[in-house]
N, C-alpha and C. Protein backbone atom coordinates (compact mmCIF):
# COMPACT_ATOMS: atom_id res chain seq x y z
N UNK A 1 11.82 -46.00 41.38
CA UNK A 1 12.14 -44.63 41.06
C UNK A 1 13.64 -44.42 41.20
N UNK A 2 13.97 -43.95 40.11
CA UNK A 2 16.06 -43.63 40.26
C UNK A 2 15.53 -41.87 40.89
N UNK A 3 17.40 -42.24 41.15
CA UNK A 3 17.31 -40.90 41.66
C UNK A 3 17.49 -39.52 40.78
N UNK A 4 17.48 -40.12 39.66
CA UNK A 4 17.47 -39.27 38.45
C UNK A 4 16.20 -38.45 38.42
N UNK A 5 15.02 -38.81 38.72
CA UNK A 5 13.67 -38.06 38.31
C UNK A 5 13.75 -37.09 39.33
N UNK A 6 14.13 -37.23 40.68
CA UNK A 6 13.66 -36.49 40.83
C UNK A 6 14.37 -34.76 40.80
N UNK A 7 15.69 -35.27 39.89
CA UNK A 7 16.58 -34.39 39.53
C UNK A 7 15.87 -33.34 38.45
N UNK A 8 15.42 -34.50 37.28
CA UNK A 8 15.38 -34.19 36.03
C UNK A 8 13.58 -33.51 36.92
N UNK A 9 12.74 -34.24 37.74
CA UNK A 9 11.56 -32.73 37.67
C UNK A 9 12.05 -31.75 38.47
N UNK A 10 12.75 -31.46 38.74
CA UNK A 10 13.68 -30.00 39.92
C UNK A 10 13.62 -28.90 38.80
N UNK A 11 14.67 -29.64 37.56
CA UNK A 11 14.70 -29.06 36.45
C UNK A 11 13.60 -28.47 35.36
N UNK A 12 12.65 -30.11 35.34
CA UNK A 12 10.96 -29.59 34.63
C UNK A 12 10.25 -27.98 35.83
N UNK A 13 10.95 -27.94 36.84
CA UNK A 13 10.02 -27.33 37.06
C UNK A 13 10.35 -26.10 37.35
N UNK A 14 11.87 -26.14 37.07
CA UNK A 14 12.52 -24.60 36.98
C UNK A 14 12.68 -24.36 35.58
N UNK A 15 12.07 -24.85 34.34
CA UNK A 15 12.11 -24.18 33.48
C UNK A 15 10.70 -23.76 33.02
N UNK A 16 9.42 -24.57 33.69
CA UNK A 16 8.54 -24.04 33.89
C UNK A 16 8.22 -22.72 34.22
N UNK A 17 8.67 -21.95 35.50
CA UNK A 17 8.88 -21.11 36.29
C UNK A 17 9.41 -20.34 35.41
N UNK A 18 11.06 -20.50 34.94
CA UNK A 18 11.51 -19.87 33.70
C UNK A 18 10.28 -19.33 32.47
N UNK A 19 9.60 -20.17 31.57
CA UNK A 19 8.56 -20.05 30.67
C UNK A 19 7.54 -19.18 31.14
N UNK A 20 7.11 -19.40 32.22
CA UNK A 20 6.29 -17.93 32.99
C UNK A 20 6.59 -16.89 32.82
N UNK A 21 7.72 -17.05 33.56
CA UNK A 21 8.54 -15.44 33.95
C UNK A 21 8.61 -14.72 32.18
N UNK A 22 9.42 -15.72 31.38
CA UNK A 22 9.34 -14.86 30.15
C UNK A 22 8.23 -14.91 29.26
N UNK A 23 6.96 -15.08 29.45
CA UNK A 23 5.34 -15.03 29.33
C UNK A 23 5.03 -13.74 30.02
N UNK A 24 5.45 -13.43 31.45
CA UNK A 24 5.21 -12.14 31.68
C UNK A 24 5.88 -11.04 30.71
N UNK A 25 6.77 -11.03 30.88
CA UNK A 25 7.85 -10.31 29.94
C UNK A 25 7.44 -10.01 28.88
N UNK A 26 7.10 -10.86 28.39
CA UNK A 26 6.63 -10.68 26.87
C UNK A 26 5.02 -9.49 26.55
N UNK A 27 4.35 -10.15 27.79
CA UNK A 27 3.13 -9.55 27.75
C UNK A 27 3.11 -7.97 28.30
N UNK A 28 4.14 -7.51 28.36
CA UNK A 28 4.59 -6.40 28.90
C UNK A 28 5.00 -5.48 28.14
N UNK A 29 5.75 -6.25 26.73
CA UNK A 29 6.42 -5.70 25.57
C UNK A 29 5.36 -4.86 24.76
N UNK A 30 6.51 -3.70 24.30
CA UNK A 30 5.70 -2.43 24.00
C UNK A 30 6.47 -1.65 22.95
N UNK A 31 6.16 -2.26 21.88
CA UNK A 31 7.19 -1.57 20.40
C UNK A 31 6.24 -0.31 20.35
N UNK A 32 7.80 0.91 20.55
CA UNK A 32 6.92 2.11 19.72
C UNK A 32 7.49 2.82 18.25
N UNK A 33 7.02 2.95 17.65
CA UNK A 33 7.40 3.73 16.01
C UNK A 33 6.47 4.95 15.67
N UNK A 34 7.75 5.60 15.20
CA UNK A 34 7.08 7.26 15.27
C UNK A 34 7.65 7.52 13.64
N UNK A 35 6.87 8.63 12.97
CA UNK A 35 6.73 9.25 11.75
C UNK A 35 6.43 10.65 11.98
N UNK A 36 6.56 11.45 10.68
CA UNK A 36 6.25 12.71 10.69
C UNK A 36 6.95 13.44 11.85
N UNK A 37 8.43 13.49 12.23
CA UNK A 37 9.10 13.88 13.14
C UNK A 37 8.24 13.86 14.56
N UNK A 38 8.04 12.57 15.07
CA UNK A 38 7.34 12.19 15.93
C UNK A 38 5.78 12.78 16.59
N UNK A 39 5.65 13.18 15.22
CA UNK A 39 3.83 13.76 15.42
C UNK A 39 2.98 12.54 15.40
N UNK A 40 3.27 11.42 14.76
CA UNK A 40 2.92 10.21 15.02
C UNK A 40 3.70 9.11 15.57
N UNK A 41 2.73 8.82 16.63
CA UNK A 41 3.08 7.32 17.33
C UNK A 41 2.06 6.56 17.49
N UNK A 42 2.94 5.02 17.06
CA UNK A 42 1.97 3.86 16.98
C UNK A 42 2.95 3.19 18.15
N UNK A 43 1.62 2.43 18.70
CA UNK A 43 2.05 1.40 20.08
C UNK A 43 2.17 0.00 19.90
N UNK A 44 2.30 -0.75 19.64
CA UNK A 44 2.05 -2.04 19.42
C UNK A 44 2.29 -3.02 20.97
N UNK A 45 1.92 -4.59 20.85
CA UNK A 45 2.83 -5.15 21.42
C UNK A 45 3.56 -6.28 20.98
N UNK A 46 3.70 -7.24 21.76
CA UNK A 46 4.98 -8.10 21.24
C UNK A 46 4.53 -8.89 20.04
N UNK A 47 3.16 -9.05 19.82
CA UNK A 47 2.98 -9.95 18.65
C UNK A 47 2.49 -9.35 17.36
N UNK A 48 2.41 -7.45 17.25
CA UNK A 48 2.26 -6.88 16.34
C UNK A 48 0.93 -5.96 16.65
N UNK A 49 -0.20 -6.61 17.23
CA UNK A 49 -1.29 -5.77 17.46
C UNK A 49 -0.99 -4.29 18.22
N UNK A 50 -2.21 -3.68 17.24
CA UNK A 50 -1.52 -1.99 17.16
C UNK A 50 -2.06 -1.33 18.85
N UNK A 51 -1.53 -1.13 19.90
CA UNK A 51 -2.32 -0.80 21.19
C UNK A 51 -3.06 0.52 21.12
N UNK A 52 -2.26 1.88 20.64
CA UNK A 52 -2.44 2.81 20.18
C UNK A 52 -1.70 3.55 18.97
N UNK A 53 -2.35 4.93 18.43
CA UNK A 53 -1.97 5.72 17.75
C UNK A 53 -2.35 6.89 18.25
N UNK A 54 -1.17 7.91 18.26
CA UNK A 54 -1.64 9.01 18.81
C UNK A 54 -0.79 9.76 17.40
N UNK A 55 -1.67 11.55 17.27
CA UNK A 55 -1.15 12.34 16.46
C UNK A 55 -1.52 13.43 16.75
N UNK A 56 -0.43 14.45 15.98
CA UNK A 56 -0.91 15.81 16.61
C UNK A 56 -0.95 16.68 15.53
N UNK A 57 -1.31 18.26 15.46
CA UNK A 57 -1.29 18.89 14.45
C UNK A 57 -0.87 18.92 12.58
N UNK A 58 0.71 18.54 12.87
CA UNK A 58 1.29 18.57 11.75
C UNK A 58 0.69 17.32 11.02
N UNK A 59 0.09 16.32 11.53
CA UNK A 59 -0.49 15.36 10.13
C UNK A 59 -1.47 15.65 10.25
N UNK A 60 -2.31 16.37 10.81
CA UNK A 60 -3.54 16.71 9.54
C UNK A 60 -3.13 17.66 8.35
N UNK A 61 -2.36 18.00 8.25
CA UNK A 61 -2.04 19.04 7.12
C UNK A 61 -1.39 18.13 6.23
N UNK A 62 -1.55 16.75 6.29
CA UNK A 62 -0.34 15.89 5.34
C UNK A 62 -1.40 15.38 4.40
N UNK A 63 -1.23 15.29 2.95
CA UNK A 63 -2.04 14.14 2.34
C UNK A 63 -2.65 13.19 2.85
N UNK A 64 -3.68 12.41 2.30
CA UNK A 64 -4.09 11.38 3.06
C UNK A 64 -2.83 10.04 2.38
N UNK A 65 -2.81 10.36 1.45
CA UNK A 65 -1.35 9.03 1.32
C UNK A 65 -0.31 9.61 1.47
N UNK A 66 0.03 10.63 2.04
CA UNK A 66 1.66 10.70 2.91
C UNK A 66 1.10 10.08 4.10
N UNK A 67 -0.33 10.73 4.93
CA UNK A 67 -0.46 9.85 6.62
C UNK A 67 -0.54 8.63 6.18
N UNK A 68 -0.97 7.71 4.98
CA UNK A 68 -1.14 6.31 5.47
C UNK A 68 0.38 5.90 5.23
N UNK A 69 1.40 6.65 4.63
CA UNK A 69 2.37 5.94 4.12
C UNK A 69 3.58 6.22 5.61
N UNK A 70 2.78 7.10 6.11
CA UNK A 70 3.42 7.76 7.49
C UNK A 70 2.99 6.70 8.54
N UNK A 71 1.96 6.23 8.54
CA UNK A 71 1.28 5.53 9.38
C UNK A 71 2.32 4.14 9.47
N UNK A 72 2.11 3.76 7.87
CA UNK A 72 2.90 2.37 7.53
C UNK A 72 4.24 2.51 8.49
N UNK A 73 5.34 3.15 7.89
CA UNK A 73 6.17 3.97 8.49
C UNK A 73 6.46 3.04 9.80
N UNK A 74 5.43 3.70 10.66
CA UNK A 74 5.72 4.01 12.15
C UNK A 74 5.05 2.84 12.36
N UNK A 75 3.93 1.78 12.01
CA UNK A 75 4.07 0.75 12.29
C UNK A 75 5.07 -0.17 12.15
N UNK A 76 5.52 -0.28 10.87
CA UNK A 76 6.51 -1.15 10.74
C UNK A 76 8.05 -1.09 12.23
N UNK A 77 7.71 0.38 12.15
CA UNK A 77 9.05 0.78 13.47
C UNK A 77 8.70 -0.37 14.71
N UNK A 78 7.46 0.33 15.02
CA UNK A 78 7.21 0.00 16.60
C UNK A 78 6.92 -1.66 16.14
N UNK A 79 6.76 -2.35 15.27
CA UNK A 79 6.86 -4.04 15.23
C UNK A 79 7.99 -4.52 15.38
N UNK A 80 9.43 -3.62 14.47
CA UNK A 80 10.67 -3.71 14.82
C UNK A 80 10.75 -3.86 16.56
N UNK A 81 10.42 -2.70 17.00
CA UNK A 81 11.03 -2.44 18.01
C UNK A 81 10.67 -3.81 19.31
N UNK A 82 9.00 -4.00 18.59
CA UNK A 82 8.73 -4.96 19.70
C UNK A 82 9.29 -6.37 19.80
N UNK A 83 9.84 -6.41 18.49
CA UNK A 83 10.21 -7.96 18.41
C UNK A 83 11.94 -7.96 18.49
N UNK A 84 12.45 -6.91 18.33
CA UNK A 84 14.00 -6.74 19.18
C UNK A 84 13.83 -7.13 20.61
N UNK A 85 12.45 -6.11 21.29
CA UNK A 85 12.54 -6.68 22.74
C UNK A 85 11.80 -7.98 23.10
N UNK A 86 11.40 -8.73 22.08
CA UNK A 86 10.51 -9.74 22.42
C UNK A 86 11.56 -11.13 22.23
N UNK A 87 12.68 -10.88 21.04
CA UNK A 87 13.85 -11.69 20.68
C UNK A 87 14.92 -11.71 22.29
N UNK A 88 14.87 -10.67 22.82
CA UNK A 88 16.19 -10.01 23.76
C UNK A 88 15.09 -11.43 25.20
N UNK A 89 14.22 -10.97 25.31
CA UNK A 89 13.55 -12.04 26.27
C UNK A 89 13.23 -13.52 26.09
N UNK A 90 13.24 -14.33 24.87
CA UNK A 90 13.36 -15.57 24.46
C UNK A 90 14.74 -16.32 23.86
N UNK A 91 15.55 -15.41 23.56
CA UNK A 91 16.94 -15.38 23.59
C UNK A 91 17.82 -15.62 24.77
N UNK A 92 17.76 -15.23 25.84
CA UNK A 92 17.26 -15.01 27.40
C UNK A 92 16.86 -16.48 27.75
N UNK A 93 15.90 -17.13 27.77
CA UNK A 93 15.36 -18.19 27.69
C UNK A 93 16.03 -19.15 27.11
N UNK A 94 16.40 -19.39 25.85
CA UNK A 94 16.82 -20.22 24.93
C UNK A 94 18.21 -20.44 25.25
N UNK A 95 19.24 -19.46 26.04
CA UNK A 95 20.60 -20.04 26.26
C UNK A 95 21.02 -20.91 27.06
N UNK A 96 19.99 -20.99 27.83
CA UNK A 96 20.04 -22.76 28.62
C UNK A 96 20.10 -23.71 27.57
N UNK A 97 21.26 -24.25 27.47
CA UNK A 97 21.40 -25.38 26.62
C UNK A 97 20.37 -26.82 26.60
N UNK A 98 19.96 -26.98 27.45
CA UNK A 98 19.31 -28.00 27.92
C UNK A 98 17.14 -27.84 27.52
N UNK A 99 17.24 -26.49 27.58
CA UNK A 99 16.01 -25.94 27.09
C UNK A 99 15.74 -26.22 25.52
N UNK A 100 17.17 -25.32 24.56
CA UNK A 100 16.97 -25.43 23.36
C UNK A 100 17.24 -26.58 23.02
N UNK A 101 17.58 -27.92 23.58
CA UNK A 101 17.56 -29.32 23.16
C UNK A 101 16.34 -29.81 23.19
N UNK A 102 15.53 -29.38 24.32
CA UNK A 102 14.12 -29.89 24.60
C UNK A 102 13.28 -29.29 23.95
N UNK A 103 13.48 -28.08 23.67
CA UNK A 103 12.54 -27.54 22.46
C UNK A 103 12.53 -27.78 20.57
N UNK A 104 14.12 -27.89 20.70
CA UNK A 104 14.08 -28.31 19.12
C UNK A 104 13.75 -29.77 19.03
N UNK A 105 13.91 -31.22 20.01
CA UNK A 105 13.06 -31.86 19.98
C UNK A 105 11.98 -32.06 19.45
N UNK A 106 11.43 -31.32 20.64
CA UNK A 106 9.23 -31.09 21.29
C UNK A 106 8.80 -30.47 19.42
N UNK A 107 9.81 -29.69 18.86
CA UNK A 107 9.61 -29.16 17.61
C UNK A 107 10.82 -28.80 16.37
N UNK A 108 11.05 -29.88 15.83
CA UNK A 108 12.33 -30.07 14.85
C UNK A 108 12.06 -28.79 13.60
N UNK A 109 11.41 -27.93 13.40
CA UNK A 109 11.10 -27.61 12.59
C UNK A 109 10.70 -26.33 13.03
N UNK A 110 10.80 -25.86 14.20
CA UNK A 110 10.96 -24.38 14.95
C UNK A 110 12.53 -23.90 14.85
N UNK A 111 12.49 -22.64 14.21
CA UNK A 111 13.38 -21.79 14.55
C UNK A 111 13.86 -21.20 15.74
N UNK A 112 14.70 -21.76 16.58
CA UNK A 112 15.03 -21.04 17.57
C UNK A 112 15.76 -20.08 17.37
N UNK A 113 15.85 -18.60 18.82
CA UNK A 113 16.50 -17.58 18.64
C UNK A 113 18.20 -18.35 18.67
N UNK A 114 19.16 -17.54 18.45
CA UNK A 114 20.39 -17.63 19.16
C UNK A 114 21.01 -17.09 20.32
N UNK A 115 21.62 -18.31 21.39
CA UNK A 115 21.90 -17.13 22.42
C UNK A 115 22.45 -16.22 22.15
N UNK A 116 22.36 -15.08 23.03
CA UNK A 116 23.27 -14.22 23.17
C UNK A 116 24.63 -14.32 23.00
N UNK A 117 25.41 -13.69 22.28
CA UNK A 117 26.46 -13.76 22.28
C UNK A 117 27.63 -12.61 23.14
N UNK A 118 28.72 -13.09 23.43
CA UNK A 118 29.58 -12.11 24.17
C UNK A 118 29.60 -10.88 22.92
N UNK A 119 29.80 -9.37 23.20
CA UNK A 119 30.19 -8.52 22.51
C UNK A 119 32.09 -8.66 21.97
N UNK A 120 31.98 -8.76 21.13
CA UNK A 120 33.21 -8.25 21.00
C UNK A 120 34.16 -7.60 21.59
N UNK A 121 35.63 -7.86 21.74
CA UNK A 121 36.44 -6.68 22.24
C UNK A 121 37.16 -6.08 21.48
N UNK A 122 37.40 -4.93 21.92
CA UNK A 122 38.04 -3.97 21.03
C UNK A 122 39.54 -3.96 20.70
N UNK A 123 40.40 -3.86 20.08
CA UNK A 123 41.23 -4.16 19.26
C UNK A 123 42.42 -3.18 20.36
N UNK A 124 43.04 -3.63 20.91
CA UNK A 124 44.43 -2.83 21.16
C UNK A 124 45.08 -2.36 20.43
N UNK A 125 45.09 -0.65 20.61
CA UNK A 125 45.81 0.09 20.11
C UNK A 125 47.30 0.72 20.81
N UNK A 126 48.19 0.14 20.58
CA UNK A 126 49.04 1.40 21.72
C UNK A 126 49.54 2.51 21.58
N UNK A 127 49.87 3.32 22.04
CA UNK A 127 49.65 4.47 22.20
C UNK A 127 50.77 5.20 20.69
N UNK A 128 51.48 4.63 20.50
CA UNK A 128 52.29 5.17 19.40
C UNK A 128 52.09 4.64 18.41
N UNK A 129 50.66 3.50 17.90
CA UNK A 129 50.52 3.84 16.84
C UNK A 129 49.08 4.46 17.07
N UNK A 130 48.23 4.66 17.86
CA UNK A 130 47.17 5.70 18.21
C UNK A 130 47.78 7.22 17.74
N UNK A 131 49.01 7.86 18.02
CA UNK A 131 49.13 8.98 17.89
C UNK A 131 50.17 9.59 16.38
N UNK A 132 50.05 8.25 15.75
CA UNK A 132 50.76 8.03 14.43
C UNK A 132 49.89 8.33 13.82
N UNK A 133 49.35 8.99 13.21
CA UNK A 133 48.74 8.70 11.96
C UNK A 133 48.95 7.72 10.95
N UNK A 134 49.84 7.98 10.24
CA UNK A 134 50.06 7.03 9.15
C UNK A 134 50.71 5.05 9.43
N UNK A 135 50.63 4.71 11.11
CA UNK A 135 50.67 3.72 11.81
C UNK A 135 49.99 2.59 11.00
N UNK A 136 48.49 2.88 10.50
CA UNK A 136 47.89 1.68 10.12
C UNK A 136 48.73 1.49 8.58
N UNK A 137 49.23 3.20 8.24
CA UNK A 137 49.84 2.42 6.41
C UNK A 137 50.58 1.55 6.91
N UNK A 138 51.80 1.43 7.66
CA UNK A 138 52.57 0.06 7.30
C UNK A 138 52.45 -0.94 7.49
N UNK A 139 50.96 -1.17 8.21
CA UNK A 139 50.51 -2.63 8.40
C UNK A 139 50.08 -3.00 7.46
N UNK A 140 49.54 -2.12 6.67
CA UNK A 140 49.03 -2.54 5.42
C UNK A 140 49.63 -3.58 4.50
């Protein structure tokens, strides 16, 4: 036995632990999408199945194909929404470099997310051409 294994299972078994944790996470995820100025809401979770729909007054007074097209609507939202937060938690996961090697491996032909990236910074302005107006014409 090198002393490598028992490095490399320290690692198998903190990304194990890792894969849990964002298994909970996931199962937790809760896209919501609303229509008809939020008289309808649909619940979903992370893999699309609808949890609930709730509605109130103003869509029964709607066509029946404005509510289904209302319905559509607000599903499509809350699937958005769940898979922004379902991307934000496997994204999360995937920036261990060492993970997304072992996974595109284990599966050459899976799309992985991308890590996270730093936000941008914002552009220094100083103060005299901030209070210039016409400052950006001569950069032009």
């Amino acid at each position: 036995m090198s002393t490598s294994e028992p490095a490399f299972e320290d690692r198998l078994e903190a990304w194990a632990k890792q894969a849990e944790q964002a298994q909970a996470r996931l199962a937790q995820v809760r896209g919501k999408g609303t229509a008809v100025d939020g008289y309808l809401v649909i619940t979903v979770d992370a893999a699309g199945k609808m949890l609930s729909m709730t509605t109130d007054t103003p869509v029964s007074g709607l066509h029946h194909e404005d509510v289904q097209s209302a319905v559509m609507r607000a599903y499509r939202a809350a699937c958005a929404d769940a898979e922004k937060q379902a991307g934000a938690i496997t994204a999360e996961l995937y920036k261990d470099p060492e993970i997304r090697d072992v996974l595109s491996k284990a599966n050459p032909s899976a799309k992985l997310p991308e890590p996270p990236r730093a936000a941008p910074s914002a552009p220094e302005i100083d103060d005299d051409e901030w209070n210039d107006a016409s400052a950006w014409l001569r950069k032009a």
